[in-house]
C-alpha atoms as a PDB file:
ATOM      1  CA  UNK A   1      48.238 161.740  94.330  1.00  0.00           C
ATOM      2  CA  UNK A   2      51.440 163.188  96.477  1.00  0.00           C
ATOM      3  CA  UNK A   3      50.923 165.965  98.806  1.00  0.00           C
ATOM      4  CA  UNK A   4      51.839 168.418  96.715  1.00  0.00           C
ATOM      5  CA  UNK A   5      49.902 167.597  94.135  1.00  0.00           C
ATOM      6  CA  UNK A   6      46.995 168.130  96.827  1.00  0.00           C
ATOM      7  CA  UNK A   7      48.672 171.106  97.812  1.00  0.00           C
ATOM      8  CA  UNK A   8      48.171 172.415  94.275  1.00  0.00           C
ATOM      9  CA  UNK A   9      44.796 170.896  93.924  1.00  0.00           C
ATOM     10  CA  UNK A  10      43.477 172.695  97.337  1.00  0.00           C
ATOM     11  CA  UNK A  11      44.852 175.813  96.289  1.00  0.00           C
ATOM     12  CA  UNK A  12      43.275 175.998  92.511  1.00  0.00           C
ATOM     13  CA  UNK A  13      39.819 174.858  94.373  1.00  0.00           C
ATOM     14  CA  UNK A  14      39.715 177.313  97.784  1.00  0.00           C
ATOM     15  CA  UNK A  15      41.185 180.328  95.519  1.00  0.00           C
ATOM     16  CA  UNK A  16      44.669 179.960  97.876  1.00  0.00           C
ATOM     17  CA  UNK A  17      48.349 180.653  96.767  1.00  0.00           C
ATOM     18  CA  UNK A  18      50.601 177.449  97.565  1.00  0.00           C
ATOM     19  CA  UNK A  19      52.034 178.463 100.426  1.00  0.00           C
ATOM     20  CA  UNK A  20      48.460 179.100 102.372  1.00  0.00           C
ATOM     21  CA  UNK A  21      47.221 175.431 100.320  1.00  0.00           C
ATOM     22  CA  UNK A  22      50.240 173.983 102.415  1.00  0.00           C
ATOM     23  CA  UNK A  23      50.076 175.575 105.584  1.00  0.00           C
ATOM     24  CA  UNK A  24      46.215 174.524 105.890  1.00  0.00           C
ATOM     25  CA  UNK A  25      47.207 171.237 104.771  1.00  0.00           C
ATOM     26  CA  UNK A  26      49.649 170.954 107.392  1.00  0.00           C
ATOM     27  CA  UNK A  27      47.438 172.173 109.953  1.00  0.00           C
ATOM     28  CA  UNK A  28      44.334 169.465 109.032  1.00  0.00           C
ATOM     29  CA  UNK A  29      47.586 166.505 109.045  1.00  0.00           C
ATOM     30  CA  UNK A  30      48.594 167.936 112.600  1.00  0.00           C
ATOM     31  CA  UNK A  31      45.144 168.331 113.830  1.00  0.00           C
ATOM     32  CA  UNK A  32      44.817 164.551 112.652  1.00  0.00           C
ATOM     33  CA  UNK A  33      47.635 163.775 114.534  1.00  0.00           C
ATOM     34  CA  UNK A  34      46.881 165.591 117.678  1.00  0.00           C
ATOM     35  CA  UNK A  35      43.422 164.180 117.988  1.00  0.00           C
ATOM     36  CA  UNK A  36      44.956 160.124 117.692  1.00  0.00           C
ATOM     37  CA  UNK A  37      46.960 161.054 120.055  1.00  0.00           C
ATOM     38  CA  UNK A  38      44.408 162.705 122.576  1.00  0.00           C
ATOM     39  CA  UNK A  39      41.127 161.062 122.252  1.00  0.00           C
ATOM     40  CA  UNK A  40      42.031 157.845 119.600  1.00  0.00           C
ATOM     41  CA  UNK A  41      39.885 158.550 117.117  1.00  0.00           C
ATOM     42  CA  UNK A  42      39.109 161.357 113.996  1.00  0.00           C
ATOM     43  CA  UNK A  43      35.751 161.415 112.753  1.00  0.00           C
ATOM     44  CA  UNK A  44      35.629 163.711 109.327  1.00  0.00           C
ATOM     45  CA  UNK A  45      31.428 163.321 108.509  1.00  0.00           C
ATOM     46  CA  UNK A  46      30.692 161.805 104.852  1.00  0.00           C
ATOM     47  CA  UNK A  47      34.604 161.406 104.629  1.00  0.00           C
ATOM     48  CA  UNK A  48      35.722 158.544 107.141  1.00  0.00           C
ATOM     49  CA  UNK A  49      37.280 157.831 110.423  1.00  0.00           C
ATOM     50  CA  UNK A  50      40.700 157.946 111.746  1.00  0.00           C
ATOM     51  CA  UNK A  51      41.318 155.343 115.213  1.00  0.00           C
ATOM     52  CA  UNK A  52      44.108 154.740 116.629  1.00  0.00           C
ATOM     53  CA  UNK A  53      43.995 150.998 118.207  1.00  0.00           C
ATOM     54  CA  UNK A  54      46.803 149.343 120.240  1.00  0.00           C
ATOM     55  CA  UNK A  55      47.969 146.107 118.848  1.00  0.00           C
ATOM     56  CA  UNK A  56      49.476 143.676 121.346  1.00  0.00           C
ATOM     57  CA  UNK A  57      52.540 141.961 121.986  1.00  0.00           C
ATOM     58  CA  UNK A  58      53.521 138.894 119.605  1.00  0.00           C
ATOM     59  CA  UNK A  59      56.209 136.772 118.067  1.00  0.00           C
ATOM     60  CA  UNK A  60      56.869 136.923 114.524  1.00  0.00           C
ATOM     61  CA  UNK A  61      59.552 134.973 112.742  1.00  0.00           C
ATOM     62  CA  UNK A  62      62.548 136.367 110.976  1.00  0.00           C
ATOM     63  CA  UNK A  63      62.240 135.541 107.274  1.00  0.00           C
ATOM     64  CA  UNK A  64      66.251 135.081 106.558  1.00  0.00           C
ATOM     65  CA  UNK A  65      66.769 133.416 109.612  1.00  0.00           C
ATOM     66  CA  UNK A  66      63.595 131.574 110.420  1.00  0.00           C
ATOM     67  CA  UNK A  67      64.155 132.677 114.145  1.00  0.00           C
ATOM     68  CA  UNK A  68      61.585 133.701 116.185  1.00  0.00           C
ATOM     69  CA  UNK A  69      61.135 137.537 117.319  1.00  0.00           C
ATOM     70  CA  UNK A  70      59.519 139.244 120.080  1.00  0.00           C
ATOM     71  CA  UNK A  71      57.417 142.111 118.509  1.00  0.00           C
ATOM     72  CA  UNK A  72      56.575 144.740 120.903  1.00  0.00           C
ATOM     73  CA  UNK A  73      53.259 146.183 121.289  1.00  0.00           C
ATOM     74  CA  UNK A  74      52.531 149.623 119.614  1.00  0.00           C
ATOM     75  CA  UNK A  75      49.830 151.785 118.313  1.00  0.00           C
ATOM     76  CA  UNK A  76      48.633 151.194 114.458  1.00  0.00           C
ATOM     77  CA  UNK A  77      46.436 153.500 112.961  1.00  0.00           C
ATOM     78  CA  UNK A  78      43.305 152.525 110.995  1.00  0.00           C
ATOM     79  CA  UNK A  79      41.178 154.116 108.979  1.00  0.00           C
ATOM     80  CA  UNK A  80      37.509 153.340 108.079  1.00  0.00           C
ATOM     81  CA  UNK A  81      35.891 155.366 104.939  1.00  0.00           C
ATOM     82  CA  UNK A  82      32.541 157.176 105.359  1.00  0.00           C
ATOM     83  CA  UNK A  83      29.435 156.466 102.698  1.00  0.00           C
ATOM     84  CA  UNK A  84      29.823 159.608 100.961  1.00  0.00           C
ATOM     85  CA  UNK A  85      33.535 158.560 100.409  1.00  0.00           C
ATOM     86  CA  UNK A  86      32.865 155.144  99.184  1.00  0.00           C
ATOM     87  CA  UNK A  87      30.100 156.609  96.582  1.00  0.00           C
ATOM     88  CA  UNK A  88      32.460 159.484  95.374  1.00  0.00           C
ATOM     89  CA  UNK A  89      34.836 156.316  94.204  1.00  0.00           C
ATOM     90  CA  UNK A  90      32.280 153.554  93.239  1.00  0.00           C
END
């Protein structure tokens, strides 16, 4: 599914034009965003969880060149999904 096929799906379920689906959609993306960034982690009951976790430092190796690489630490995001989740698709 692509966003704005959400966009379209959110609006035909809440009752919303397309423009409100997408601004609310937007909002719940940079409210995602904001809270990673702030506390680490998202926690959406029933749905699944959002962390941010900080993976370290390492050396990789170029595939064309077979050299090694210094990879610099950075932030990955993970995402773990709740039981109600995991039912809805099983």
């Amino acid at each position: 599914m692509t966003k704005q096929e959400l966009v379209e799906f959110v609006a035909k379920e809440a009752n919303l034009t397309k423009a409100d689906a997408l601004r609310a959609l937007d909002a719940v993306l940079a409210g995602v965003t904001k809270g990673l960034k702030k506390e680490g982690k998202v926690a959406l009951v029933g749905f699944g969880t959002f962390a941010a976790k900080k993976r370290a430092a390492r050396e990789g190796i170029n595939p064309l060149t077979k050299q090694k690489i210094k990879i610099p630490a950075k932030m990955a995001v993970s995402f773990k999904a709740g039981s109600k989740l995991k039912e809805a698709v099983n």
